[in-house]
N, C-alpha and C. Protein backbone atom coordinates (compact mmCIF):
# COMPACT_ATOMS: atom_id res chain seq x y z
N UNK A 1 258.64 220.37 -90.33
CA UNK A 1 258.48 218.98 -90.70
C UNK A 1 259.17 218.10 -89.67
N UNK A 2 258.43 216.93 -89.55
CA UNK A 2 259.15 215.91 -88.44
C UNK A 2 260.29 215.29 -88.74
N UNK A 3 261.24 215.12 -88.57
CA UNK A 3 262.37 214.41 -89.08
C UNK A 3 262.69 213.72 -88.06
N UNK A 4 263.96 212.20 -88.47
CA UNK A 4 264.50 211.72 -87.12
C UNK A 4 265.71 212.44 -86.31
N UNK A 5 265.79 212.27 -85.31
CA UNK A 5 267.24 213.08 -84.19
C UNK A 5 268.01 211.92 -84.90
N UNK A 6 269.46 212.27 -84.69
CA UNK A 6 270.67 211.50 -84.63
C UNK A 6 270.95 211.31 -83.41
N UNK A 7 271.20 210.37 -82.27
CA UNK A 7 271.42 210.64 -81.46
C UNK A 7 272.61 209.46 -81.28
N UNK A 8 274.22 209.96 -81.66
CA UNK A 8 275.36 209.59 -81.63
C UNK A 8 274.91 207.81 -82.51
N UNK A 9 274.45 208.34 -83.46
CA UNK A 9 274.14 206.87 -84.89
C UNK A 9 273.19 206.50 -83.59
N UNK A 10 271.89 206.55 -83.11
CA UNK A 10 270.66 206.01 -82.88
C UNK A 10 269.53 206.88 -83.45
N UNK A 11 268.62 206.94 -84.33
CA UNK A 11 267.57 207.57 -84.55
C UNK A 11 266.64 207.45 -83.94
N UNK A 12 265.81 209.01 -83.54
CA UNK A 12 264.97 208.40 -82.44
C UNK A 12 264.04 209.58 -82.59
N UNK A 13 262.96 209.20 -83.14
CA UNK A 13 261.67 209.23 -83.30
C UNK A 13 261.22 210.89 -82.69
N UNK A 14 260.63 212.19 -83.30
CA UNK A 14 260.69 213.56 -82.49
C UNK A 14 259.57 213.50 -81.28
N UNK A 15 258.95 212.28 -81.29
CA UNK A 15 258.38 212.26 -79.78
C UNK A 15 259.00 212.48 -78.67
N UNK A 16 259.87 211.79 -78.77
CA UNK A 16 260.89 211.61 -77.95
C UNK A 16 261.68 212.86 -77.31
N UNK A 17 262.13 213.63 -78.38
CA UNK A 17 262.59 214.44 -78.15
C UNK A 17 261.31 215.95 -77.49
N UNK A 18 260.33 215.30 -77.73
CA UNK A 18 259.29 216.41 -77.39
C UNK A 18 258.86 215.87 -75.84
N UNK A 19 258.98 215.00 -76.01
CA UNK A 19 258.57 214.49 -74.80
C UNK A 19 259.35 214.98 -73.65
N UNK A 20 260.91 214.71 -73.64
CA UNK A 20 261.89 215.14 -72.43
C UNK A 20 261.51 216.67 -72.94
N UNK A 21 261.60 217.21 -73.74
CA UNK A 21 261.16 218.90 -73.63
C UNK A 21 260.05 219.14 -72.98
N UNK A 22 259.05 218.64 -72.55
CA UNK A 22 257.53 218.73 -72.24
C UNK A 22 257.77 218.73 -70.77
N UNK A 23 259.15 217.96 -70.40
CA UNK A 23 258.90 217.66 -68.93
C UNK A 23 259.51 219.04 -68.00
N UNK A 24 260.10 219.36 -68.40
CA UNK A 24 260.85 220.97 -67.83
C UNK A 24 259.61 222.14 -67.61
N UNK A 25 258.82 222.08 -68.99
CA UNK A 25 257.96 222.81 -68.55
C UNK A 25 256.91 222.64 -68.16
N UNK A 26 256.65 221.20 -67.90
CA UNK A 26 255.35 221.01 -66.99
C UNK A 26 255.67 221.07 -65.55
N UNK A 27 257.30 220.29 -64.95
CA UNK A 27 257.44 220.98 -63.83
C UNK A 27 257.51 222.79 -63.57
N UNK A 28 257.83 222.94 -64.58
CA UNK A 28 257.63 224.49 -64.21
C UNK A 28 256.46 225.43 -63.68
N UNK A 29 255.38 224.60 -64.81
CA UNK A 29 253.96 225.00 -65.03
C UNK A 29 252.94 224.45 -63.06
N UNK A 30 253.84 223.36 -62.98
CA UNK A 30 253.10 222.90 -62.09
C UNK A 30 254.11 223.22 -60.51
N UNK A 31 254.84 224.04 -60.52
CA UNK A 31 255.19 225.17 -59.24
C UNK A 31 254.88 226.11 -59.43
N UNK A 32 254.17 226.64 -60.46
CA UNK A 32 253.70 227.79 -60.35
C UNK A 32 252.64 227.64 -60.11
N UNK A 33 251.44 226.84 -60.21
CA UNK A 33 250.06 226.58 -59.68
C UNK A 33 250.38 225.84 -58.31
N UNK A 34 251.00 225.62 -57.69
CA UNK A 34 251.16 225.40 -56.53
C UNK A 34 251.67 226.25 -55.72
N UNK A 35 252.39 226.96 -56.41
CA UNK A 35 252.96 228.25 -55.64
C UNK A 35 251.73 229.28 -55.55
N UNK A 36 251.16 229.50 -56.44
CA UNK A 36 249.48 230.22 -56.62
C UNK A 36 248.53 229.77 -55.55
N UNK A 37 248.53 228.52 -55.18
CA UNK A 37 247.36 227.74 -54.78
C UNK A 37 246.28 227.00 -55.62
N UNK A 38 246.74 227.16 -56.78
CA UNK A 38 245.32 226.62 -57.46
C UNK A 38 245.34 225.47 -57.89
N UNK A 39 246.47 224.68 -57.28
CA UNK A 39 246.63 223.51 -57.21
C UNK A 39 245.43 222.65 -56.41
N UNK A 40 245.04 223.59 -55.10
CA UNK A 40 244.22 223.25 -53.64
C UNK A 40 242.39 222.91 -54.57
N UNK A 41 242.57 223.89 -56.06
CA UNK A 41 240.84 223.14 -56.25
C UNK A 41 240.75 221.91 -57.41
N UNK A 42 241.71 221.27 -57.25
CA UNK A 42 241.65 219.90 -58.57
C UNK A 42 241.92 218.64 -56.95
N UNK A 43 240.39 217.41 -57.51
CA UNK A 43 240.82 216.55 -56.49
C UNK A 43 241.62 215.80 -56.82
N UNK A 44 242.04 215.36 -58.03
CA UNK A 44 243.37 214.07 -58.03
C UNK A 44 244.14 214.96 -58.71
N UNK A 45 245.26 215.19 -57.91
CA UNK A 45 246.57 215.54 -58.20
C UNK A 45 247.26 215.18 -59.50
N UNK A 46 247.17 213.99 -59.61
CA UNK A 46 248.04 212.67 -60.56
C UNK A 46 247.24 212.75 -61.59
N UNK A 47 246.09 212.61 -61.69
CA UNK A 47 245.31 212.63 -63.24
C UNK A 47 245.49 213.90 -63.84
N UNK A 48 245.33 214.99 -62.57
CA UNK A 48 245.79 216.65 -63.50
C UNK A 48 247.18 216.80 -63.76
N UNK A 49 247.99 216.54 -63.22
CA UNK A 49 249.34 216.34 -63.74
C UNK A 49 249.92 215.54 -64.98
N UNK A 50 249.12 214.51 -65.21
CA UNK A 50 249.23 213.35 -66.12
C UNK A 50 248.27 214.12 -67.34
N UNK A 51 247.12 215.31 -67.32
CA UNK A 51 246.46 216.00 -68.26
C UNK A 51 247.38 217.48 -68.26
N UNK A 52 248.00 217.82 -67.66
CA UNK A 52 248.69 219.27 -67.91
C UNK A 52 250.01 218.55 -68.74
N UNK A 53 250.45 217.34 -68.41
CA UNK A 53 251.64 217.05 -69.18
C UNK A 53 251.28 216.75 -71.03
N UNK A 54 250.12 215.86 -70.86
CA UNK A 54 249.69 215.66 -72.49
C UNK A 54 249.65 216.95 -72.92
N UNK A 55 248.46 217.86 -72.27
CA UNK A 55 248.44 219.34 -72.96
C UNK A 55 249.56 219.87 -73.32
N UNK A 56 250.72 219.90 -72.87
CA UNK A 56 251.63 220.49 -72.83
C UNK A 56 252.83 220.28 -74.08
N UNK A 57 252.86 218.89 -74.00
CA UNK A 57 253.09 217.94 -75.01
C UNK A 57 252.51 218.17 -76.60
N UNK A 58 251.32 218.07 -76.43
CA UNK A 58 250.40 218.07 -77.68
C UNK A 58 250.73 219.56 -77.76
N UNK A 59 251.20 220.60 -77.25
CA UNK A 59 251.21 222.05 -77.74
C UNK A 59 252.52 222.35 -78.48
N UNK A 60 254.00 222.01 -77.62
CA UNK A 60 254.75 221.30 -78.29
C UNK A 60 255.29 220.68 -79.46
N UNK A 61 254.53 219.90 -79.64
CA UNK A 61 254.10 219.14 -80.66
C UNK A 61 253.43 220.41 -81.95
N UNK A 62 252.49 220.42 -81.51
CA UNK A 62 251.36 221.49 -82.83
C UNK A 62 252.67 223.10 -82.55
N UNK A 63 253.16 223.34 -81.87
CA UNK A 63 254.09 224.86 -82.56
C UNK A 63 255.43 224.86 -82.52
N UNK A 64 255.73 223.87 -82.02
CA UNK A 64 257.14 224.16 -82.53
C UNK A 64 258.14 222.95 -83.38
């Protein structure tokens, strides 16, 4: 169930907190497809990065 964080008396919303979690492993996700190469067949960089981060997010989100 979603509840709010305490964060030292500020409540703050579990997006939030999913969100800075989302970002560790999308950089992660995204040196390893660069380290692969399969970075070399997507033409905009920034829109697939900006769609591997939602995915990542929204998964996040739905399991844990």
């Amino acid at each position: 169930m979603l509840t709010e964080f305490n964060l030292f008396g500020v409540f703050m919303a579990p997006i939030v907190v999913y969100a800075l979690a989302a970002l560790p492993v999308t950089m992660f996700v995204r040196f390893l497809l660069w380290w692969s190469g399969i970075m070399r067949w997507f033409w905009h960089f920034a829109l697939f990065e900006v769609a591997l981060y939602t995915c990542i997010l929204c998964l996040l989100i739905l399991y844990v």
